[in-house]
C-alpha atoms as a PDB file:
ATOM      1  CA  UNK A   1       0.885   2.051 -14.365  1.00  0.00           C
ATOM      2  CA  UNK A   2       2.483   5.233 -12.514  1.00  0.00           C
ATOM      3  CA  UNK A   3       2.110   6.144  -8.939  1.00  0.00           C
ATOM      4  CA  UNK A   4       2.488   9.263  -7.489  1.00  0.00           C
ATOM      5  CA  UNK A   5       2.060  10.724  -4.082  1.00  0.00           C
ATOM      6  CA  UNK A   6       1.535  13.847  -2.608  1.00  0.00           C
ATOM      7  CA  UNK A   7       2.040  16.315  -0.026  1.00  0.00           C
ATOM      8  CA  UNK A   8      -2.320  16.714  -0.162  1.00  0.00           C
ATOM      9  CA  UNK A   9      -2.480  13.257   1.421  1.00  0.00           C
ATOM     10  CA  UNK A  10      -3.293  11.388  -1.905  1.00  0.00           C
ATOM     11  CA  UNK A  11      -1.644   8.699  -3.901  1.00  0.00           C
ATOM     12  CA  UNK A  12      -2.537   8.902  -7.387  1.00  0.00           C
ATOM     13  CA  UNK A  13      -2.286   5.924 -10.052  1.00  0.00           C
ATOM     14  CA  UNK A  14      -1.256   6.779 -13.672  1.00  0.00           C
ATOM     15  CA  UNK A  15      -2.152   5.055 -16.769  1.00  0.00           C
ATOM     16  CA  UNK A  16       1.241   5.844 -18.438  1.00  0.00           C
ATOM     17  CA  UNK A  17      -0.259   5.004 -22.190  1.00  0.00           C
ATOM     18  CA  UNK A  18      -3.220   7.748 -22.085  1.00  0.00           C
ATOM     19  CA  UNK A  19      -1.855  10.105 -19.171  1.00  0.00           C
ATOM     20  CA  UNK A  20      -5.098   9.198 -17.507  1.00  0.00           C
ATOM     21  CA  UNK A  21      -5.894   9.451 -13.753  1.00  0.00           C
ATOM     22  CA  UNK A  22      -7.038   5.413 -13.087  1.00  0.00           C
ATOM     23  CA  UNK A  23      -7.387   6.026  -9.094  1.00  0.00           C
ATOM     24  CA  UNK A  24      -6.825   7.691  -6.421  1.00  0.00           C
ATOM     25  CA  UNK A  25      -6.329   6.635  -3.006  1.00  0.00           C
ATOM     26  CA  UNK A  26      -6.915   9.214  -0.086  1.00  0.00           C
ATOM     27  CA  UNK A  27      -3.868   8.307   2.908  1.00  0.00           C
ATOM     28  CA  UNK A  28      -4.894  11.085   5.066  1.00  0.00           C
ATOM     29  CA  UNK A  29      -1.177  12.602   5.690  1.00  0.00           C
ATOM     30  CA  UNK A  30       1.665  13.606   3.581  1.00  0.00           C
ATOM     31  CA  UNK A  31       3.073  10.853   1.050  1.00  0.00           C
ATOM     32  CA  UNK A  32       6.637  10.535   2.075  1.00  0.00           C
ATOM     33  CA  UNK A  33       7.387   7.961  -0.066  1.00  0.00           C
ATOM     34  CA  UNK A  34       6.273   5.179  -2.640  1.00  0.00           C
ATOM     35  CA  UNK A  35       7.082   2.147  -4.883  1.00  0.00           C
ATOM     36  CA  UNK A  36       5.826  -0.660  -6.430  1.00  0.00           C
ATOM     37  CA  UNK A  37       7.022  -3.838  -5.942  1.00  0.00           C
ATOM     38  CA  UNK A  38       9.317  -5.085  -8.615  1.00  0.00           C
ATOM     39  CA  UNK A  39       8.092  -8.748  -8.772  1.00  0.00           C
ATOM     40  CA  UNK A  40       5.516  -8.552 -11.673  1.00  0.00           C
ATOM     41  CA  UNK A  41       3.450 -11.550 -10.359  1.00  0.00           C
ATOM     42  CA  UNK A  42       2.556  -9.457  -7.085  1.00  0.00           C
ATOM     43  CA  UNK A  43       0.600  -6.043  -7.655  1.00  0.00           C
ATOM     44  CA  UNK A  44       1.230  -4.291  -4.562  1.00  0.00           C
ATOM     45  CA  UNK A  45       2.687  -0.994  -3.819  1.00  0.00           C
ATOM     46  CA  UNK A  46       4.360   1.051  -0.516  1.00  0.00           C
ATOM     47  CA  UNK A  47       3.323   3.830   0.588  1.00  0.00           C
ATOM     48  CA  UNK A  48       5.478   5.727   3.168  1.00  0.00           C
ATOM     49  CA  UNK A  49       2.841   8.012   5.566  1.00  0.00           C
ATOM     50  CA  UNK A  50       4.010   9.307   9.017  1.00  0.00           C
ATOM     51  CA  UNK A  51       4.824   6.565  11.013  1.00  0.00           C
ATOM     52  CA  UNK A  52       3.087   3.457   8.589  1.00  0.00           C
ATOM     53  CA  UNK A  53       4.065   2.166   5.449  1.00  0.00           C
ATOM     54  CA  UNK A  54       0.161   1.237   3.934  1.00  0.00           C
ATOM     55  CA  UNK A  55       1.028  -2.036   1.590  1.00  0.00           C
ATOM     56  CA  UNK A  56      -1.820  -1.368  -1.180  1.00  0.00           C
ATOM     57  CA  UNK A  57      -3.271  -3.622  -3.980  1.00  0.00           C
ATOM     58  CA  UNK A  58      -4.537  -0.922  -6.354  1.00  0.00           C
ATOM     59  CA  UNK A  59      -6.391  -3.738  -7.901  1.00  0.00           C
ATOM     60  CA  UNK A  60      -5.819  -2.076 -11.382  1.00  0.00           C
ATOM     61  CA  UNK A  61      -5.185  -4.097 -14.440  1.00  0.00           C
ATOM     62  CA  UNK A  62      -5.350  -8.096 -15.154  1.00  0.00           C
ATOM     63  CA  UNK A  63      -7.755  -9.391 -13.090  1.00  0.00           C
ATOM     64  CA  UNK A  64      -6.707 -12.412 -12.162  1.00  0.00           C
ATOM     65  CA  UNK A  65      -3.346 -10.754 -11.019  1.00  0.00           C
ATOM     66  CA  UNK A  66      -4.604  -8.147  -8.360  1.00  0.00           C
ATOM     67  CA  UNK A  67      -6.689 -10.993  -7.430  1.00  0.00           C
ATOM     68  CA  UNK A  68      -4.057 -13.418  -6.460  1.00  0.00           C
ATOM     69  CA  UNK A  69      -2.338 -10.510  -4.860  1.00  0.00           C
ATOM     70  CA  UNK A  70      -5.256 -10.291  -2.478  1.00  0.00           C
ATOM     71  CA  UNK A  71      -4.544 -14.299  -2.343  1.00  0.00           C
ATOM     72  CA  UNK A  72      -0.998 -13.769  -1.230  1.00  0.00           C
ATOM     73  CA  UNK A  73      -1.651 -10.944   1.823  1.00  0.00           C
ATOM     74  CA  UNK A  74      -4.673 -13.092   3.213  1.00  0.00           C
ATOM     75  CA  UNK A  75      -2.231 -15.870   4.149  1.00  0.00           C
ATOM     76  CA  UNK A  76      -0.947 -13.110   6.596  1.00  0.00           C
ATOM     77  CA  UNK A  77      -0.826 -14.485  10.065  1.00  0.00           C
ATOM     78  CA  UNK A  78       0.267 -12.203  12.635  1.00  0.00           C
ATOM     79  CA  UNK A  79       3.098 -13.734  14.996  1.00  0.00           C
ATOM     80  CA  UNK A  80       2.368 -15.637  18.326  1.00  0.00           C
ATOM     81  CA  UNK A  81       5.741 -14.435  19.724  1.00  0.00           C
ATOM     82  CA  UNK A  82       5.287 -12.644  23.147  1.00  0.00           C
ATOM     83  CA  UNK A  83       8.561 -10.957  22.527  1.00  0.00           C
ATOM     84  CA  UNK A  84       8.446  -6.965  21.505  1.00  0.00           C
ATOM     85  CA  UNK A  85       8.629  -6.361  17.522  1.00  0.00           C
ATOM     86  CA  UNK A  86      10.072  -3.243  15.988  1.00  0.00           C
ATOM     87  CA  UNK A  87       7.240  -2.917  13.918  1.00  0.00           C
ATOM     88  CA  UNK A  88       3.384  -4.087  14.509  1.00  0.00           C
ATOM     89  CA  UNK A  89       1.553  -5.438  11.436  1.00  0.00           C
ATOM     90  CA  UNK A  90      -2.124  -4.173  11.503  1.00  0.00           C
ATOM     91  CA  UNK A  91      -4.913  -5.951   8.718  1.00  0.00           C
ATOM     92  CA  UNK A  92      -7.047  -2.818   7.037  1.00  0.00           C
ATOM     93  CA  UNK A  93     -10.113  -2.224   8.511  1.00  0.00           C
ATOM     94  CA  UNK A  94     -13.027  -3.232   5.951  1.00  0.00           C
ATOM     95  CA  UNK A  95     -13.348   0.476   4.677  1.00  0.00           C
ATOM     96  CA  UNK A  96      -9.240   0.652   4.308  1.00  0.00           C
ATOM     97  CA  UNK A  97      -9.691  -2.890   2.467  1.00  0.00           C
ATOM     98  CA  UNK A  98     -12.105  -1.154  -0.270  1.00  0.00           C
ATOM     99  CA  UNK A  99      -9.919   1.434  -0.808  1.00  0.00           C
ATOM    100  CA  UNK A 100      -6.931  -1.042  -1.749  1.00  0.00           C
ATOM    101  CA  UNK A 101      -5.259  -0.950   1.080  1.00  0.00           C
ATOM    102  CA  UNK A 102      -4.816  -4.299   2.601  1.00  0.00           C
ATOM    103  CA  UNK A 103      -1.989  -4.617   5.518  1.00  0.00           C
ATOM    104  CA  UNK A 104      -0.378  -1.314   7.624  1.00  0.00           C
ATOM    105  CA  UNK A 105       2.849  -1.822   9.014  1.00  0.00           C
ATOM    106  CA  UNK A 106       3.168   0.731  12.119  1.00  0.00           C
ATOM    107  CA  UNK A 107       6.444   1.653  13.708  1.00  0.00           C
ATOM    108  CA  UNK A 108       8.295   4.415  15.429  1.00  0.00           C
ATOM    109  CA  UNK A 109      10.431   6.041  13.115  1.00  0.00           C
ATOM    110  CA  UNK A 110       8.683   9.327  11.530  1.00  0.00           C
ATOM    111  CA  UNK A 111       9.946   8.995   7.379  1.00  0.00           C
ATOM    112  CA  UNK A 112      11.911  11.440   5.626  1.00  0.00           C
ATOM    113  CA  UNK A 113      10.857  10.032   2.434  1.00  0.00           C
ATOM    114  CA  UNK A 114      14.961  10.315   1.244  1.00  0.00           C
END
């Protein structure tokens, strides 16, 4: 698989073998930035937006992979610490969750994407 995002607001995913269009994932503002995550037992990509970074299980592929990706990022627990964090970690709403994306990390910085 390929990703690829875009200044339309869209993060497209690439079957390299057959140049084929497998998905793609509507982010609502310019793609500043993107990449996969380079452990091959965890299917999840970043994708740099504004002032987020979505973390997004294409679920694309082996089954049983995407799945226990989905394991992995439902043991989330946010912190119980009342001190401030530099980021806030926000769980996709049900519609974000059926578009593959599964956790948003918000924080202040706007991306360059360089």
């Amino acid at each position: 698989m390929l990703s690829a995002g875009s200044d339309d607001g869209t993060v497209r995913f690439w079957e390299v073998c057959t140049a084929r269009c497998m998905k793609t994932l509507p982010v609502g503002s310019v793609v500043k930035s993107i990449a996969w995550n380079p452990n091959p037992t965890v299917c999840l990509v970043a994708v740099c937006v504004e002032q987020s970074v979505l973390l997004v299980n294409p679920c694309l592929g082996d089954k049983l992979l995407y799945g226990a990706t989905d394991q992995v990022l439902e043991s989330y627990v946010p912190p119980q610490e009342e001190r401030v964090q530099p980021v806030q970690w926000v769980t996709a709403t049900s519609e974000e969750h059926s578009r593959g994306i599964r956790l948003t990390v918000q924080h202040s910085k706007v991306g360059t994407g360089q």
